[in-house]
Every structure is written in C-alpha cells, then in structure tokens.
N, C-alpha and C. Protein backbone atom coordinates (compact mmCIF):
# COMPACT_ATOMS: atom_id res chain seq x y z
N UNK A 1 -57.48 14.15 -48.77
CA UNK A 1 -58.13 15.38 -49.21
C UNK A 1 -59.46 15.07 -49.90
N UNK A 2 -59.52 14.03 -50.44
CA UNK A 2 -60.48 13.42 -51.30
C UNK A 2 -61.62 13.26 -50.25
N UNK A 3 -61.42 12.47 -49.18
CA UNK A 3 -62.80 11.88 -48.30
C UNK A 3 -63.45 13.26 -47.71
N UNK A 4 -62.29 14.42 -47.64
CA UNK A 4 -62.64 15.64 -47.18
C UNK A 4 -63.82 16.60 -48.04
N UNK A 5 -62.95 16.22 -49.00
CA UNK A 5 -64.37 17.03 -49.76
C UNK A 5 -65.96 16.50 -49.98
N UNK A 6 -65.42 14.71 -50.21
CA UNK A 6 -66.53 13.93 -50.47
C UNK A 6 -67.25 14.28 -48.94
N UNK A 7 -66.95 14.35 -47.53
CA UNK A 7 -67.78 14.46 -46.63
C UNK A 7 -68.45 15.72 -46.54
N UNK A 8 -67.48 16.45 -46.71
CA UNK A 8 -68.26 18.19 -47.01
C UNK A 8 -69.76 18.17 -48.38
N UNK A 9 -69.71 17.25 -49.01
CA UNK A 9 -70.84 17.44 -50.07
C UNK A 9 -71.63 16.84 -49.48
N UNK A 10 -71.26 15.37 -49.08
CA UNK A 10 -72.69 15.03 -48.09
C UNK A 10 -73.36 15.42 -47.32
N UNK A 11 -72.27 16.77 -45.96
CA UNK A 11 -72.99 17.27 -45.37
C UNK A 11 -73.71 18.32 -45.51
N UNK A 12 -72.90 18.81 -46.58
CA UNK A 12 -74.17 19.97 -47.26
C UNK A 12 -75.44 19.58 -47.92
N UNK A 13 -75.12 18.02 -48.47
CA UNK A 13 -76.94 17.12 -48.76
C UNK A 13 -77.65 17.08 -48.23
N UNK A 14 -76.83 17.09 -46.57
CA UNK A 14 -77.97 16.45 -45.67
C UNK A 14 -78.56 17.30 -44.97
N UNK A 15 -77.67 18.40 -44.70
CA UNK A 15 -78.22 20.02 -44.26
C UNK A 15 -79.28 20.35 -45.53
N UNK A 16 -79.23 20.21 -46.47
CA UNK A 16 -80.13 20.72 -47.55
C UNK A 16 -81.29 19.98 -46.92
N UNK A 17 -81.35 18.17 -47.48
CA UNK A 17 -82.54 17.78 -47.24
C UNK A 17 -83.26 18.41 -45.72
N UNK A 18 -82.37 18.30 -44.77
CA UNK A 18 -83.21 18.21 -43.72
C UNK A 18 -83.95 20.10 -43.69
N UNK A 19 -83.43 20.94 -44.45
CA UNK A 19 -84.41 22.19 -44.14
C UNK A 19 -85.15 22.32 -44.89
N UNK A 20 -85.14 21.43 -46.26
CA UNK A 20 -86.30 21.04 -46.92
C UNK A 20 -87.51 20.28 -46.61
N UNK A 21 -87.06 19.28 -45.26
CA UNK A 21 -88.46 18.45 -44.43
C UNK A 21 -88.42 19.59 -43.35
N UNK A 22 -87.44 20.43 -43.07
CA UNK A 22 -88.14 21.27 -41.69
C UNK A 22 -89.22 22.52 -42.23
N UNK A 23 -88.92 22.62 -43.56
CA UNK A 23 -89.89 23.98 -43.88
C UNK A 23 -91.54 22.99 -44.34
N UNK A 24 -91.23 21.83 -44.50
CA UNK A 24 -92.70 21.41 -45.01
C UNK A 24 -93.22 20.54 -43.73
N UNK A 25 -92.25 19.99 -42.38
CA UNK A 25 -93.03 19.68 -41.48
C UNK A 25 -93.19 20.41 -40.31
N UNK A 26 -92.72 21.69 -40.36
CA UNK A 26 -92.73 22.49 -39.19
C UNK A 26 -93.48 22.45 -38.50
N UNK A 27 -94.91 23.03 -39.55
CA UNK A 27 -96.27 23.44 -39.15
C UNK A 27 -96.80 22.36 -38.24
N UNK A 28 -96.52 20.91 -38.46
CA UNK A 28 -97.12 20.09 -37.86
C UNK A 28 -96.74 20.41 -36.42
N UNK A 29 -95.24 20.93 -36.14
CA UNK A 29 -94.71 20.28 -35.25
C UNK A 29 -94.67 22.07 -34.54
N UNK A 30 -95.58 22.76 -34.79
CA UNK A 30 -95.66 23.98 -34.29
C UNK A 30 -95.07 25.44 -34.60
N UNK A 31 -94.07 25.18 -35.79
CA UNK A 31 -93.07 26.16 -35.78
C UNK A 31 -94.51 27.03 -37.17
N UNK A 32 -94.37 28.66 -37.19
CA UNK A 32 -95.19 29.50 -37.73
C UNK A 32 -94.73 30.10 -38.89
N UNK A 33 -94.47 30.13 -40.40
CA UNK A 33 -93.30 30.53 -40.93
C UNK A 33 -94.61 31.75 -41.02
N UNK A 34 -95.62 31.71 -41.01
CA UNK A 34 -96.92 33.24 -41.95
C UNK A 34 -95.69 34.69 -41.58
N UNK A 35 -96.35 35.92 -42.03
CA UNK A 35 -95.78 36.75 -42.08
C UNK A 35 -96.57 37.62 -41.19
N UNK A 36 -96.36 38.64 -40.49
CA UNK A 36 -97.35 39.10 -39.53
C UNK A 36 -98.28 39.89 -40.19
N UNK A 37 -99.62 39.95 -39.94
CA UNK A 37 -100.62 40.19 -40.55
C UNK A 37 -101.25 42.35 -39.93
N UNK A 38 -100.23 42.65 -39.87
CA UNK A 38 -100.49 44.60 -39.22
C UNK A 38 -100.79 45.34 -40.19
N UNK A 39 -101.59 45.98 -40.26
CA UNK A 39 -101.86 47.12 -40.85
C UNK A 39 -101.01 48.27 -40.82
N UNK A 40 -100.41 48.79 -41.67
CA UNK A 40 -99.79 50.33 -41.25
C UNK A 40 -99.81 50.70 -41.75
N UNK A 41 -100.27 52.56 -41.65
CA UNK A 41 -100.83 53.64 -42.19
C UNK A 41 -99.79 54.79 -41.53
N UNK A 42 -99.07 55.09 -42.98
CA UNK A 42 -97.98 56.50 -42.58
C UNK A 42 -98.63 57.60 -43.39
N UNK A 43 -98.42 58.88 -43.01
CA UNK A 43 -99.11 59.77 -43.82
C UNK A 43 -97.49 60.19 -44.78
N UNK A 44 -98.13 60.65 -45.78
CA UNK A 44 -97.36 61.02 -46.55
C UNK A 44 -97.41 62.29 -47.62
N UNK A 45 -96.66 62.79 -47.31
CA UNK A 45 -96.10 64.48 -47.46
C UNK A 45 -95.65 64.88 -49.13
N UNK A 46 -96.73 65.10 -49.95
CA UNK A 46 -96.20 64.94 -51.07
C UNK A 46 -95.80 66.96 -51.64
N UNK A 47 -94.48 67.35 -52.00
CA UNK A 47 -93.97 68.73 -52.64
C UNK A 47 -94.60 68.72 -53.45
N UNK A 48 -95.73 69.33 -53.48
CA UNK A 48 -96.33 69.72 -55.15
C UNK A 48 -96.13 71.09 -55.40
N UNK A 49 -96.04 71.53 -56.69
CA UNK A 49 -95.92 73.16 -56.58
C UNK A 49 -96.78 73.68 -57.67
C-alpha cells in the first residue's frame, strides 16, 4: 500500500513539473495560450423612470 501511494505522489510531481515546462515552452514549440483579441459591442437597455 505504501509503494502505492509513494508512486501516486511521484506521478502527480511529474504531471505537475511537466505542465509547468509545457506552459513556459509551448510558445516555442507553437502552442498559443493569448486570449482572443474581438471587440464586442452589445447595446444595452437601461429602466430608468
């Protein structure tokens, strides 16, 4: 039960590190994290009385 858990922490180390080098080498390697850059304009209906 012991090696079970001890392997489960490693693999959650190693899943950690590695999306920690995939978010800082992506860019090199093509992947886009930006956010999309659209304009949008809703009109908006304000109840005044």
């Amino acid at each position: 039960m012991g090696r079970l858990i001890k392997f489960l922490i490693y693999l959650i180390c190693l899943c950690f590190i590695g999306l920690v080098a995939y978010a800082y080498l992506g860019p090199f390697f093509g992947a886009d994290f930006s956010a999309p850059q659209d304009e949008v304009r809703e009109p908006v209906i304000l109840n005044v009385e």
